[in-house]
Structure formats: structure tokens, C-alpha cells
Protein backbone atom coordinates (compact mmCIF):
# COMPACT_ATOMS: atom_id res chain seq x y z
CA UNK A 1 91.66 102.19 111.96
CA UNK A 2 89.55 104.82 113.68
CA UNK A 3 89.36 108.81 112.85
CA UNK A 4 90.94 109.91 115.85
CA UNK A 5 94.17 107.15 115.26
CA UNK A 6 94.51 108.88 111.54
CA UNK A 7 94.53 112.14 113.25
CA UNK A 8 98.45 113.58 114.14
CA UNK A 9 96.67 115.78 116.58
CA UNK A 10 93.32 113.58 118.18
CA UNK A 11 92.92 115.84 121.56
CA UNK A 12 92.27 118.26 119.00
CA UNK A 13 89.75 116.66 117.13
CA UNK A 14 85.97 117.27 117.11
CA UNK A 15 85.32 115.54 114.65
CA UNK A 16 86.67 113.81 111.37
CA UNK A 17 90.00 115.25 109.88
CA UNK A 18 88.23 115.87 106.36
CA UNK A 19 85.56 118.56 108.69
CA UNK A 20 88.42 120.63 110.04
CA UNK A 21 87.87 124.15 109.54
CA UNK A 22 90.66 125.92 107.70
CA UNK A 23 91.63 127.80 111.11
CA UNK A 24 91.24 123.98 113.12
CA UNK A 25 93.91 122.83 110.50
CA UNK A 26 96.39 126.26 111.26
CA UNK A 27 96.42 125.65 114.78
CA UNK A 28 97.36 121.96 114.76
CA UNK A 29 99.81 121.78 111.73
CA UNK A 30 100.51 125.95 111.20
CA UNK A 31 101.15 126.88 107.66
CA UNK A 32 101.52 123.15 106.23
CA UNK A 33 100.01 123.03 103.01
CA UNK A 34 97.06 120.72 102.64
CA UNK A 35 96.04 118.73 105.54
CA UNK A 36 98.05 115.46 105.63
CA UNK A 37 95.39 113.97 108.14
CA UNK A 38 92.50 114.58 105.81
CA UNK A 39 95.24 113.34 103.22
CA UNK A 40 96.12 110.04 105.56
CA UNK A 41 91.68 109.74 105.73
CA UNK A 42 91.27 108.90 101.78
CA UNK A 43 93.82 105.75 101.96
């Protein structure tokens, strides 16, 4: 499975989940805690 298929939000993505920068991850998933696509990465 590719990066961008593990990512909720891939149009968004420049690059892998785990690099999102804190305000990357408030903009596609707003106050979530965590990042469940860095989350869905390690699996």
C-alpha cells in the first residue's frame, strides 16, 4: 500500500503522513489528537 492510499486526506499530502507539520495535521483532521494517518503508517 502506498503513502498517499494510508493518507485520509492524499490531495493534501506533500509528502509522507509521519512529515506532516503540526499545523498540516490541524488543517486536515482539526483538533484530533495524534495523527491517525501517521498512526495507520507504522502497521
Amino acid at each position: 500500500m502506498t503513502e498517499e492510499r494510508k493518507c485520509k486526506h492524499p490531495e493534501k499530502l506533500k509528502g509522507k503522513p509521519s512529515e506532516c507539520s503540526p499545523e498540516q495535521i490541524k488543517e486536515c483532521h482539526g483538533d484530533e489528537p495524534g495523527h491517525s494517518c501517521a498512526d495507520d503508517e507504522e502497521k
